[in-house]
C-alpha atoms as a PDB file:
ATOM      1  CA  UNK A   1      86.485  69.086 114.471  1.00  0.00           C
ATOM      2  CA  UNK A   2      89.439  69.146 115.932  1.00  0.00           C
ATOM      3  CA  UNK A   3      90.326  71.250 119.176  1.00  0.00           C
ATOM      4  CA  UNK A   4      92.572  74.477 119.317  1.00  0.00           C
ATOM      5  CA  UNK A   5      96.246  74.742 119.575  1.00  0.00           C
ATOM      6  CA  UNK A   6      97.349  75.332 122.706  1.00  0.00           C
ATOM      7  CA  UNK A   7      98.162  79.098 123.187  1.00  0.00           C
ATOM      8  CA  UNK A   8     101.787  80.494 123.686  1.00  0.00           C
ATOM      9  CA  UNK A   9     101.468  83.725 125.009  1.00  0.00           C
ATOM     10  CA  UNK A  10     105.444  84.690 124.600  1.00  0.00           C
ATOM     11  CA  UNK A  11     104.906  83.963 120.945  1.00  0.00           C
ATOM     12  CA  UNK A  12     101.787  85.822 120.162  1.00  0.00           C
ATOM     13  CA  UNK A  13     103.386  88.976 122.078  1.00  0.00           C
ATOM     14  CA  UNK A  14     106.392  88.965 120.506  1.00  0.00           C
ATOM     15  CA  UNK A  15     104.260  88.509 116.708  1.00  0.00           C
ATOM     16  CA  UNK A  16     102.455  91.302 117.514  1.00  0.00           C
ATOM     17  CA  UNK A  17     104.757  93.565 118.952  1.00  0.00           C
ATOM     18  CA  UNK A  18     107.201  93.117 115.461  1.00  0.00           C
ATOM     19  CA  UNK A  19     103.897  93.757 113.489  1.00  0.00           C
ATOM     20  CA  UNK A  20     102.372  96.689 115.120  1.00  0.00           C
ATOM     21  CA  UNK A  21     106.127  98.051 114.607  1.00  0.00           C
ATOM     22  CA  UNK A  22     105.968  97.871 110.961  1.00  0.00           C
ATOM     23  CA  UNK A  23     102.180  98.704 110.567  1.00  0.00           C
ATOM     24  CA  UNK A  24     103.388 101.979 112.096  1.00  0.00           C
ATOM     25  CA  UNK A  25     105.536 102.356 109.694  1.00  0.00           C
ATOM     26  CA  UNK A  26     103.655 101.582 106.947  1.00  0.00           C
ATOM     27  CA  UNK A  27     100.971 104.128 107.983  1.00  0.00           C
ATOM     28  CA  UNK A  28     103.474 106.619 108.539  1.00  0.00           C
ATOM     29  CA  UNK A  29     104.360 106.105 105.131  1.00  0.00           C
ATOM     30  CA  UNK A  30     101.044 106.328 103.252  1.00  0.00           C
ATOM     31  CA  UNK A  31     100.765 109.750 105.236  1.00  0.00           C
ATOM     32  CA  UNK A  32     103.367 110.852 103.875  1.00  0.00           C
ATOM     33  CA  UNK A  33     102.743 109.945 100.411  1.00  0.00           C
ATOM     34  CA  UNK A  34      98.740 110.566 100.602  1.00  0.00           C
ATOM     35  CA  UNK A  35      99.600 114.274  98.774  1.00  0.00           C
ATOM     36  CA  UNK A  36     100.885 112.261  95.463  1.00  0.00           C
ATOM     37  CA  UNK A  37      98.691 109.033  95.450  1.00  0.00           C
ATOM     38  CA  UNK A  38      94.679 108.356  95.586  1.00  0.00           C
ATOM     39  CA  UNK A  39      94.412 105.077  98.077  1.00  0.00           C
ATOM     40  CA  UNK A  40      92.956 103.180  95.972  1.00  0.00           C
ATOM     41  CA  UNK A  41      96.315 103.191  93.655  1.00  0.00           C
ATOM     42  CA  UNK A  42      98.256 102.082  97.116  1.00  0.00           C
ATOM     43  CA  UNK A  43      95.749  99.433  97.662  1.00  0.00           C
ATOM     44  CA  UNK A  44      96.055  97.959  94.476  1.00  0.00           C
ATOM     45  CA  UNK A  45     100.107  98.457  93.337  1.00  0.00           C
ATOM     46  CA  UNK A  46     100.826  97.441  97.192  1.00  0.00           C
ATOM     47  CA  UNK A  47      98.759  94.433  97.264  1.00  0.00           C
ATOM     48  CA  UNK A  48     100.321  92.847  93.520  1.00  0.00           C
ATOM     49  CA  UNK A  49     103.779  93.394  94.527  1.00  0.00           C
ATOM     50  CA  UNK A  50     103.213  91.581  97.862  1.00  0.00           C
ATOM     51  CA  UNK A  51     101.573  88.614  96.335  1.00  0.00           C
ATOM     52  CA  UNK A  52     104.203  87.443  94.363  1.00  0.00           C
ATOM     53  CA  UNK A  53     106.234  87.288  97.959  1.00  0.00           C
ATOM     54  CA  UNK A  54     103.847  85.879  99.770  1.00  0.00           C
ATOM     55  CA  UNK A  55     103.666  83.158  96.955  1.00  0.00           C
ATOM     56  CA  UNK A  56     107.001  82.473  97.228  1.00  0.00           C
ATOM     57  CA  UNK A  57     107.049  81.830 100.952  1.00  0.00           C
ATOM     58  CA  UNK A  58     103.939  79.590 100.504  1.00  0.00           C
ATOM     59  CA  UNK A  59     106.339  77.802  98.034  1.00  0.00           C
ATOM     60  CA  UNK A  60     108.886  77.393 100.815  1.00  0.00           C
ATOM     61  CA  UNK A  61     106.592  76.492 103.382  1.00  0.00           C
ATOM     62  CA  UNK A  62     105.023  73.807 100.760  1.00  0.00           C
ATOM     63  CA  UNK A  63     101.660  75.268 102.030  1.00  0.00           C
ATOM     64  CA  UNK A  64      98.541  75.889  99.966  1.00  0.00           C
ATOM     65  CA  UNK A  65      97.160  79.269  99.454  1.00  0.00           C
ATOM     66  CA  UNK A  66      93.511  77.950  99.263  1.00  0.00           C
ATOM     67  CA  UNK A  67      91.767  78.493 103.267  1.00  0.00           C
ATOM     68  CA  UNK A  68      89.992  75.873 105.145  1.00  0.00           C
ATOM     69  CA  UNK A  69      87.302  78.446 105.306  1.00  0.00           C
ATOM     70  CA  UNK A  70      86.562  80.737 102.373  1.00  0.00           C
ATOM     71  CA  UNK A  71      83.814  82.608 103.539  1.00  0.00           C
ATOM     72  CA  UNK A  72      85.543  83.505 107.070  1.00  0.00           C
ATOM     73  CA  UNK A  73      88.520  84.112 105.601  1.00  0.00           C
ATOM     74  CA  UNK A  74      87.123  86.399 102.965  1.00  0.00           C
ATOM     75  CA  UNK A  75      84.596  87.909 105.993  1.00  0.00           C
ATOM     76  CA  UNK A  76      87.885  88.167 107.950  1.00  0.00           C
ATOM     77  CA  UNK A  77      89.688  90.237 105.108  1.00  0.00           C
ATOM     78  CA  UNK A  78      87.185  92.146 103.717  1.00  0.00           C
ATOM     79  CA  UNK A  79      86.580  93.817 107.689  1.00  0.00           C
ATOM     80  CA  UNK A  80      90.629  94.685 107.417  1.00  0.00           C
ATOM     81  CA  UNK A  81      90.304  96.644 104.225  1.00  0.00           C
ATOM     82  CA  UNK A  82      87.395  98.739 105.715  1.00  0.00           C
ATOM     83  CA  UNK A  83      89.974  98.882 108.529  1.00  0.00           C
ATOM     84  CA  UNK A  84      92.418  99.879 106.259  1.00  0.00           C
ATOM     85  CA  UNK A  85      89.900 102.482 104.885  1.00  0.00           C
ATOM     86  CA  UNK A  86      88.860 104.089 107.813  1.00  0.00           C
ATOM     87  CA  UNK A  87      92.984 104.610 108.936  1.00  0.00           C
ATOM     88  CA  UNK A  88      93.844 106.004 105.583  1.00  0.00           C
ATOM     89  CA  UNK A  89      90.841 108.110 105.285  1.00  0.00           C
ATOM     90  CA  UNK A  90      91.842 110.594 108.447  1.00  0.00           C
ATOM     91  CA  UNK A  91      95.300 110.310 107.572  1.00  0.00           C
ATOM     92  CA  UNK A  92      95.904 113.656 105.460  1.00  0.00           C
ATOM     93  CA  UNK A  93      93.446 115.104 108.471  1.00  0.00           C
ATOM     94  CA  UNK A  94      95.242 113.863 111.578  1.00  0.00           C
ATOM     95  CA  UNK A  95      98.423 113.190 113.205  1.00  0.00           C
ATOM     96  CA  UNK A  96      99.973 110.004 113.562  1.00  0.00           C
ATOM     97  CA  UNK A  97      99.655 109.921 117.468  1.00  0.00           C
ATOM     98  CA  UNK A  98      96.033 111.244 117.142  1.00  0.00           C
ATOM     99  CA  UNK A  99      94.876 108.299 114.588  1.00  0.00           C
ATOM    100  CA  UNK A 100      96.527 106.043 116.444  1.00  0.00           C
ATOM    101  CA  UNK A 101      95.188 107.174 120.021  1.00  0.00           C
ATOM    102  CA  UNK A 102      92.231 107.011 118.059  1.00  0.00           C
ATOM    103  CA  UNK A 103      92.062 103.216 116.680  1.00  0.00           C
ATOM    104  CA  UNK A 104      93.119 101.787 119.875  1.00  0.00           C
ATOM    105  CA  UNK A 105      89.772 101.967 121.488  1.00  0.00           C
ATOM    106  CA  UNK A 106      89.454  98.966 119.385  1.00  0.00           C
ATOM    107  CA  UNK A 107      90.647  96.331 122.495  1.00  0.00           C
ATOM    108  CA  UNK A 108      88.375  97.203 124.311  1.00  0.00           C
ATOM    109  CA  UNK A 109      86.209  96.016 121.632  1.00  0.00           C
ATOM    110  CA  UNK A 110      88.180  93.073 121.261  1.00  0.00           C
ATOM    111  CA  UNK A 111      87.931  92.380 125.342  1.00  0.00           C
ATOM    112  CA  UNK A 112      84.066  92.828 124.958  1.00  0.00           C
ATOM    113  CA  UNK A 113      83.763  90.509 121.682  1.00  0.00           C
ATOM    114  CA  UNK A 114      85.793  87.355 123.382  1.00  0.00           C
ATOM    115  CA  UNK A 115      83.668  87.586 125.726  1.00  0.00           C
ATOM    116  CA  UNK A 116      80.316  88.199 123.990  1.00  0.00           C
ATOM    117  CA  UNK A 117      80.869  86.343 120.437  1.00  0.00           C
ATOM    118  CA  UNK A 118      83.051  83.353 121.375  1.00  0.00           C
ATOM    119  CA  UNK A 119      82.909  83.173 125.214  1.00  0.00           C
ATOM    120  CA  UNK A 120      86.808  83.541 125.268  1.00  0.00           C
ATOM    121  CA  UNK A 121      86.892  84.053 129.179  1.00  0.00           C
ATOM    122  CA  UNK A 122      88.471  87.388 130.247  1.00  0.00           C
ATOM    123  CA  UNK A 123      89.299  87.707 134.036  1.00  0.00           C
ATOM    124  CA  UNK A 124      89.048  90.476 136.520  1.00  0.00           C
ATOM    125  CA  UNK A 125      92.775  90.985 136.095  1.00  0.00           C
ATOM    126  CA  UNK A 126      92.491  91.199 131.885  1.00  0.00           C
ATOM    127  CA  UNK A 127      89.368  93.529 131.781  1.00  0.00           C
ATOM    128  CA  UNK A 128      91.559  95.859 134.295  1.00  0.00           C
ATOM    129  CA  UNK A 129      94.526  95.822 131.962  1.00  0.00           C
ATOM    130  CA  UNK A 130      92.431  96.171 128.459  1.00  0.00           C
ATOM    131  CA  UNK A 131      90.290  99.326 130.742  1.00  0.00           C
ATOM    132  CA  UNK A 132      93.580 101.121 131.718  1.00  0.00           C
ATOM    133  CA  UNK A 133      94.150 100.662 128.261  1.00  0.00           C
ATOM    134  CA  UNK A 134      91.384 102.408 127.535  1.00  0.00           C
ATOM    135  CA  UNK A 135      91.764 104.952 129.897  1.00  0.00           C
ATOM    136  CA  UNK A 136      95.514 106.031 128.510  1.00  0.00           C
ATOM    137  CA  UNK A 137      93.345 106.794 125.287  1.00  0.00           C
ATOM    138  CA  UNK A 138      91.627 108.887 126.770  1.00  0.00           C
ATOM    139  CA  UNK A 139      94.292 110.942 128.497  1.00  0.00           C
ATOM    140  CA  UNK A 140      95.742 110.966 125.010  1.00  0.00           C
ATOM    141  CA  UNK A 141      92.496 111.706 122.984  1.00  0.00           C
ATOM    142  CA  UNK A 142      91.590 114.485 125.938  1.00  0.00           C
ATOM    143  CA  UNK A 143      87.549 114.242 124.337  1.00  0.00           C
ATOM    144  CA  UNK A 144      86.646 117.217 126.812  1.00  0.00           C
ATOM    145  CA  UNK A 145      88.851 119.608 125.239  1.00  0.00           C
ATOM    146  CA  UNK A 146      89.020 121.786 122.126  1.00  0.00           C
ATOM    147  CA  UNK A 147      91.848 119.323 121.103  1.00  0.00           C
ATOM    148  CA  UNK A 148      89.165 117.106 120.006  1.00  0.00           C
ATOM    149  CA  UNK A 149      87.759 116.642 116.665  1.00  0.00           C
ATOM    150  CA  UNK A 150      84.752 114.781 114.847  1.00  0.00           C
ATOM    151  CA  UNK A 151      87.316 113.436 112.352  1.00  0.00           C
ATOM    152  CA  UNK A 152      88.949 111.348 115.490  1.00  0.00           C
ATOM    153  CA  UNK A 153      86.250 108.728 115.805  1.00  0.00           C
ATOM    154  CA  UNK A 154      86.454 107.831 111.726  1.00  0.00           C
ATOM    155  CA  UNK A 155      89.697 105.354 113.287  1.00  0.00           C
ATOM    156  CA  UNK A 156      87.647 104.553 116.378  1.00  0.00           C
ATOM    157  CA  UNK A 157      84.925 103.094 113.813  1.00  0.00           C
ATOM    158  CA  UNK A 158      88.696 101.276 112.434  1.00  0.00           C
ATOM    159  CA  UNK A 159      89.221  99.822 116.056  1.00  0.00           C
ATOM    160  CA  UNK A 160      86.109  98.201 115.693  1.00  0.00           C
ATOM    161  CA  UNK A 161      86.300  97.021 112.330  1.00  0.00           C
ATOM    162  CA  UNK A 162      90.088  95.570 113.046  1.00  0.00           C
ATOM    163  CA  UNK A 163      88.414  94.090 116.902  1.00  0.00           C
ATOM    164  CA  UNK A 164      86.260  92.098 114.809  1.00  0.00           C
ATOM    165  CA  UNK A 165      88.286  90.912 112.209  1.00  0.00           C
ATOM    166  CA  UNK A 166      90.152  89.385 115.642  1.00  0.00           C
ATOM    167  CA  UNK A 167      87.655  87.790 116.573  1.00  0.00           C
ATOM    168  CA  UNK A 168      86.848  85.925 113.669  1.00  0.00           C
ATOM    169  CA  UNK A 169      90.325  84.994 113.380  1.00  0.00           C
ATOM    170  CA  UNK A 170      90.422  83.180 117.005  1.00  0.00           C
ATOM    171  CA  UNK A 171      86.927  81.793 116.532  1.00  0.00           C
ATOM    172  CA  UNK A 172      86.931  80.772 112.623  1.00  0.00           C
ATOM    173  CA  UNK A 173      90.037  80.928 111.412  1.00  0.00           C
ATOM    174  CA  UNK A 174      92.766  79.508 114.322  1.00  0.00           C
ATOM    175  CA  UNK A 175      93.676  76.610 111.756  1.00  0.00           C
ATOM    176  CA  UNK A 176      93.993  79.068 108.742  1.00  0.00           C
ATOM    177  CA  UNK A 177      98.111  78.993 107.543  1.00  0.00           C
ATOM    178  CA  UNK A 178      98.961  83.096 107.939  1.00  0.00           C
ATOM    179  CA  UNK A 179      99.915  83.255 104.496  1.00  0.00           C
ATOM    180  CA  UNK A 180      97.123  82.012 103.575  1.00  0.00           C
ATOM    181  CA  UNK A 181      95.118  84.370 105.398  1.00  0.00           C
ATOM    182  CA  UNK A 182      97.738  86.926 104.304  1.00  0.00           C
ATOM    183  CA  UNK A 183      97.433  86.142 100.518  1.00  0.00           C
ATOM    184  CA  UNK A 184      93.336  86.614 100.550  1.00  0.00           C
ATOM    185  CA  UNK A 185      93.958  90.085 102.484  1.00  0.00           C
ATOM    186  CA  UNK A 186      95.789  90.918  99.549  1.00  0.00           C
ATOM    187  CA  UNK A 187      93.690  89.794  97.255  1.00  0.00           C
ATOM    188  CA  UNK A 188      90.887  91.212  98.823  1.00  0.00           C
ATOM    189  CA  UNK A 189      93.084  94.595  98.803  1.00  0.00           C
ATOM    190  CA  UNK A 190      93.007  94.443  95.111  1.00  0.00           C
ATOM    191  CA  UNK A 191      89.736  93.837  94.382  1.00  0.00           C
ATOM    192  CA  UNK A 192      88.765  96.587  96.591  1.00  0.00           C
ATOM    193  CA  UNK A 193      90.720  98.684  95.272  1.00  0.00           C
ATOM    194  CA  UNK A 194      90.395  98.020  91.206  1.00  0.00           C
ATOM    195  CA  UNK A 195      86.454  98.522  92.329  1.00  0.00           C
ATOM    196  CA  UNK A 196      86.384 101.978  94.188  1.00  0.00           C
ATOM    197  CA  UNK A 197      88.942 103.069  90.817  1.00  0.00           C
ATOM    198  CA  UNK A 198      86.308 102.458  88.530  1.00  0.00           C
ATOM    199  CA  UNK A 199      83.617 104.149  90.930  1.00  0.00           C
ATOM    200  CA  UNK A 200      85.900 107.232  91.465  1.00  0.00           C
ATOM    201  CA  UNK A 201      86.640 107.421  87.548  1.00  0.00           C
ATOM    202  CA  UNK A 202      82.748 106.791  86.510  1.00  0.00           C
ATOM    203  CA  UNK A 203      81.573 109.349  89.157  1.00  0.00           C
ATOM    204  CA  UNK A 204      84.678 111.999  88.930  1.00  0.00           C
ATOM    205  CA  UNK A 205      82.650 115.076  87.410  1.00  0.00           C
ATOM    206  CA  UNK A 206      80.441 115.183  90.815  1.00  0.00           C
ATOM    207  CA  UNK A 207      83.619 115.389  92.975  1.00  0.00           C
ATOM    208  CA  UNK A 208      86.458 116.720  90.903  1.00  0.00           C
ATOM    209  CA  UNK A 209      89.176 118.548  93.213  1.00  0.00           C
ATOM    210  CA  UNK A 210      87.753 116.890  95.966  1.00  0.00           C
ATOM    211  CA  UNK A 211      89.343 114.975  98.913  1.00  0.00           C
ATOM    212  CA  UNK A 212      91.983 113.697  96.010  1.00  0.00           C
ATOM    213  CA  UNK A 213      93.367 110.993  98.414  1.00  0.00           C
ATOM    214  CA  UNK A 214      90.125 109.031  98.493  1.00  0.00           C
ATOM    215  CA  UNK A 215      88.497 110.863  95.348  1.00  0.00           C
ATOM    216  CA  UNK A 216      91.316 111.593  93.144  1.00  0.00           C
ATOM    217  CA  UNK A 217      92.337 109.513  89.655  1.00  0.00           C
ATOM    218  CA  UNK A 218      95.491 107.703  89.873  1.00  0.00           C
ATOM    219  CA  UNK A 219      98.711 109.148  88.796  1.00  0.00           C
ATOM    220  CA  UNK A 220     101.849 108.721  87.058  1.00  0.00           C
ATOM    221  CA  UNK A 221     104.457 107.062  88.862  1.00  0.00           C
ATOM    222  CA  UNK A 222     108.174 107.204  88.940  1.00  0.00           C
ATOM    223  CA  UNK A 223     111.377 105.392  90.425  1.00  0.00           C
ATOM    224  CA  UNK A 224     110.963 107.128  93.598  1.00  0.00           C
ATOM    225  CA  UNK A 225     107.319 106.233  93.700  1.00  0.00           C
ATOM    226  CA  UNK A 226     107.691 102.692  92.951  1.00  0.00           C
ATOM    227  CA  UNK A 227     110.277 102.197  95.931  1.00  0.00           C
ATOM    228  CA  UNK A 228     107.280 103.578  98.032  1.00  0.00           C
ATOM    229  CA  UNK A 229     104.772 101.152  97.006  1.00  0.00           C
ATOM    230  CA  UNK A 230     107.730  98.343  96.812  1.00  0.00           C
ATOM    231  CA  UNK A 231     108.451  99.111 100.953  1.00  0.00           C
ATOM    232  CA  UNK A 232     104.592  99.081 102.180  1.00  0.00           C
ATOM    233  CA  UNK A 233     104.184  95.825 100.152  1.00  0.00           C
ATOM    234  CA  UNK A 234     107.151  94.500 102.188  1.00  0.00           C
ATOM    235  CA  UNK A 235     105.602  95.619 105.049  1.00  0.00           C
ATOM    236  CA  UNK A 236     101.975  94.249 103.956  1.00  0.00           C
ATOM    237  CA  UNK A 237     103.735  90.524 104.041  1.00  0.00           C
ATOM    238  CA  UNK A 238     104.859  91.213 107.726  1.00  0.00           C
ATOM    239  CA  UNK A 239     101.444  93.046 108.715  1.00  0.00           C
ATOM    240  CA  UNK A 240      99.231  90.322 106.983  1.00  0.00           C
ATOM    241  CA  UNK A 241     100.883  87.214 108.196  1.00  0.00           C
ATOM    242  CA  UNK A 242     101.875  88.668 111.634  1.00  0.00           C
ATOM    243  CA  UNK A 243      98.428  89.742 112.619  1.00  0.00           C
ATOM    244  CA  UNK A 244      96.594  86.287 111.514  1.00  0.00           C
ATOM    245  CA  UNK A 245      99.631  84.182 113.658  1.00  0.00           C
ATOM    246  CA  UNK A 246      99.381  86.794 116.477  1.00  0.00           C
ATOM    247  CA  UNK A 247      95.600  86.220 116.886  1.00  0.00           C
ATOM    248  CA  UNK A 248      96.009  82.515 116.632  1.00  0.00           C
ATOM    249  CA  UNK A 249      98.781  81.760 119.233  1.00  0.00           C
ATOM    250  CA  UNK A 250      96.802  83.513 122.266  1.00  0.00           C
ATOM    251  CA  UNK A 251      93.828  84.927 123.302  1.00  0.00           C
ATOM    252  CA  UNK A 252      92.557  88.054 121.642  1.00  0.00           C
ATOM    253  CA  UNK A 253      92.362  90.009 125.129  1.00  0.00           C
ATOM    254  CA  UNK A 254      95.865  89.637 125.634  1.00  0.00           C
ATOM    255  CA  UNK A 255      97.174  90.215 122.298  1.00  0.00           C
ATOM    256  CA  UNK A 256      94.770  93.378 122.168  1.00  0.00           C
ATOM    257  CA  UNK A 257      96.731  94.497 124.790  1.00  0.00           C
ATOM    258  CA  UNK A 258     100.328  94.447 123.564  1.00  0.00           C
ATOM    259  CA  UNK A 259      98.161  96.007 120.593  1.00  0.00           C
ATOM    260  CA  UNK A 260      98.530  99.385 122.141  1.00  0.00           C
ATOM    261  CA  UNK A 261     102.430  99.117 121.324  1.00  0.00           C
ATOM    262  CA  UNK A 262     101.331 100.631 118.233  1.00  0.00           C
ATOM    263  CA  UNK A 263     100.817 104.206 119.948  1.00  0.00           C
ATOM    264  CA  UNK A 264     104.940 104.275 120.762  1.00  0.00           C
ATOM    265  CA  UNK A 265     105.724 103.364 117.777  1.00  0.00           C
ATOM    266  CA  UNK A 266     103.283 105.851 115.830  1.00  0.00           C
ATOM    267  CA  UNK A 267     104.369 108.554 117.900  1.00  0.00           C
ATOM    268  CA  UNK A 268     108.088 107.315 117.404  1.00  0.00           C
ATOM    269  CA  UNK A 269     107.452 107.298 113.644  1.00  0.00           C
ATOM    270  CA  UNK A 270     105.287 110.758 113.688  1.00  0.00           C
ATOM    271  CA  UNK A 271     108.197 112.221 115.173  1.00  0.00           C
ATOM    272  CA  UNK A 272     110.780 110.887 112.537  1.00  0.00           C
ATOM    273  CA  UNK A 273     108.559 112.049 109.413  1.00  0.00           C
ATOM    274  CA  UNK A 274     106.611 114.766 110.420  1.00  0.00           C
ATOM    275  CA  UNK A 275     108.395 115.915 113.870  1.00  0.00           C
ATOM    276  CA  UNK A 276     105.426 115.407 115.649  1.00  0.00           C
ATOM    277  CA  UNK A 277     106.219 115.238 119.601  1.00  0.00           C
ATOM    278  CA  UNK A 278     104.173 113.891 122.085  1.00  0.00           C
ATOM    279  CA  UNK A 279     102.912 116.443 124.572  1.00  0.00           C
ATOM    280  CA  UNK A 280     102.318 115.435 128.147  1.00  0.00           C
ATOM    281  CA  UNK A 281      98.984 113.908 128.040  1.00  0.00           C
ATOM    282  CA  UNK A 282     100.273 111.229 125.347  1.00  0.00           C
ATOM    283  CA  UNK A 283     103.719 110.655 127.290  1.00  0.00           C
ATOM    284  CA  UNK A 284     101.231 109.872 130.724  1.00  0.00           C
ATOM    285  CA  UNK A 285      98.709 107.684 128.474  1.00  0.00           C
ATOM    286  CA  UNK A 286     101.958 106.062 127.079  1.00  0.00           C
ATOM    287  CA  UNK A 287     102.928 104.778 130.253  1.00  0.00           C
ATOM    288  CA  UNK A 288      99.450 103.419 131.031  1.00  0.00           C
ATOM    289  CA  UNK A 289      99.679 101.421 128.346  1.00  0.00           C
ATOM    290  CA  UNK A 290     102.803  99.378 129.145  1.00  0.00           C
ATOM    291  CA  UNK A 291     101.484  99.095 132.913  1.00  0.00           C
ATOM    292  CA  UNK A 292      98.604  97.690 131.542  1.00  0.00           C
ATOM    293  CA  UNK A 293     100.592  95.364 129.238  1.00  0.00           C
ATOM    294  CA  UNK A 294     102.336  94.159 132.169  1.00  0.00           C
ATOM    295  CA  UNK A 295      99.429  93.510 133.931  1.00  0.00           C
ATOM    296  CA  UNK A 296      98.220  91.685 131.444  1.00  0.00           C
ATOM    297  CA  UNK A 297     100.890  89.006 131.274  1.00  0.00           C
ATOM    298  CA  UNK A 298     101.667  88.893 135.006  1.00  0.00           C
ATOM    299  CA  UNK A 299     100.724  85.597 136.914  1.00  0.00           C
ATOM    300  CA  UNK A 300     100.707  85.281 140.897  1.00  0.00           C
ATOM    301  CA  UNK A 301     102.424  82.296 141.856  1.00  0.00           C
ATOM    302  CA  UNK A 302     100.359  79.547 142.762  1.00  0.00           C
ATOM    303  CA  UNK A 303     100.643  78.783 146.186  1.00  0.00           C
ATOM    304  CA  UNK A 304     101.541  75.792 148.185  1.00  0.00           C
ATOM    305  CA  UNK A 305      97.994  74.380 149.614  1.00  0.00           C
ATOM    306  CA  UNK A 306      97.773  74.183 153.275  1.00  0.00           C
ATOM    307  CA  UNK A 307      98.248  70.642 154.408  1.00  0.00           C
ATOM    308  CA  UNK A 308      96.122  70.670 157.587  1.00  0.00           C
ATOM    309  CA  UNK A 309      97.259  69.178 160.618  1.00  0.00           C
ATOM    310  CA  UNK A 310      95.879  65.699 161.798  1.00  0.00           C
ATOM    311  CA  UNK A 311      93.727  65.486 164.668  1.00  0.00           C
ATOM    312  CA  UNK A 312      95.601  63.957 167.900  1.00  0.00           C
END
């Protein structure tokens, strides 16, 4: 078998930080729109118009769509569309800021994987940066208070699911082509969706007028709903090959890190759609977060070693 690329950390924090950026957006998006469409219609509508891109980059990049692995890769994608689910399911419920606080327990999870699942090694200095992490989630999340609610941990359970899906992407799928990995997301998107349709439509009478987001029929769609769907598939080809090239360009404990970007921009995008404004508790747990980025990119110098003297 042969060995691992060599990790560049500059280029798996600068992946991630773009993608975290639009996935953001894109949830920020199906928010807004979860009061006209069932998921399972985004899922589906998303996922077809982003193939046909994705195809067409694998054209340019005269790569093939078929994975080296086929049951990590579907493993892999079918623990992002529970992800997926588990976001989307709070997101009529919750603020953006609260999801997001939310689903970013997940690096910790991450952290605790490398080290448990693949032996990724995670130093003193790491497991401080992915804890402060942690710790700004809390601040944010404030699980003491009447501020919190059951409905929060639904995207903690998300964290988890999207910590794994990590994991199996450093361990069993470094040598995967992203739009490979990218194309059987979507594909796996699809299917998903086309089969909790038909088990929404065959069980409707026992839930009609019920939670239409995740129990509702689809709908009728216009121009203006079409340039919806047409904008988070755009943003599913940047999510889905930005995440698998993220994970496979450095280790998972420092990508999970620059991870918690996400919280600026959901708050940034929570603001712009629904005027949401971060209160003090998620400005302080914000700036936890990019001192534990930092931390978790900074080297010491090496120094010098001692020559010692010779003995007269």
């Amino acid at each position: 078998m042969s060995k691992n690329p060599p990790d560049n950390i500059l280029l798996g924090v600068g992946i991630i930080i773009a993608t975290v950026f639009a996935m953001a957006l894109a949830d920020a998006i199906v928010k807004y729109a979860s009061a006209d469409f069932p998921l399972w219609q985004i899922f589906v509508l998303r996922s077809l118009l982003a193939l046909p891109l994705l195809f067409a980059l694998l054209r340019v990049a005269r790569a093939s769509a078929r994975p080296l692995s086929l049951k990590w890769s579907i493993l892999r994608s079918a623990l992002l569309v529970l992800m997926y689910v588990a976001i989307y399911a709070a997101a009529p419920l919750l603020s953006l800021s609260v999801i997001a606080a939310s689903l970013y327990t997940g690096p910790i999870f991450v952290a605790l994987f490398s080290a448990l699942l693949i032996g990724e090694p995670v130093g003193a200095r790491r497991w401080s940066a992915v804890l402060l992490g942690f710790a700004a989630v809390l601040v944010i999340l404030r699980p003491d208070t009447d501020a919190f609610s059951f409905y929060m941990l639904v995207p903690v359970l998300a964290g988890l699911l999207y910590a794994l899906a990590a994991i199996i992407t450093r361990a069993k799928c470094v040598h995967e082509k992203p739009l490979a990995l990218a194309i059987m997301l979507n594909w796996t998107l699809v299917a998903g969706g086309l089969l909790a349709s038909i088990a929404v439509f065959l069980a409707q009478p026992l839930f009609a007028g019920r939670y239409p987001f995740l129990l509702g029929n689809w709908v009728a769609m216009g121009a203006a709903e079409w340039g919806v769907i047409a904008s988070l598939a755009l943003l599913m080809v940047i999510i889905g090959t930005g995440l698998a090239k993220a994970y496979q360009s450095a280790p998972p404990s420092i990508i999970a890190t620059f991870d918690y970007s996400y919280l600026l921009f959901a708050a940034f995008w929570g603001w712009v759609f629904f005027a949401e404004r971060p209160d003090a508790h998620t400005a302080a747990g914000m700036l936890m977060i990019v001192i534990a980025g930092m931390l978790a990119v900074w080297k010491p110098e090496a120094r010098a070693p001692v020559n010692p003297q010779p003995a007269p």
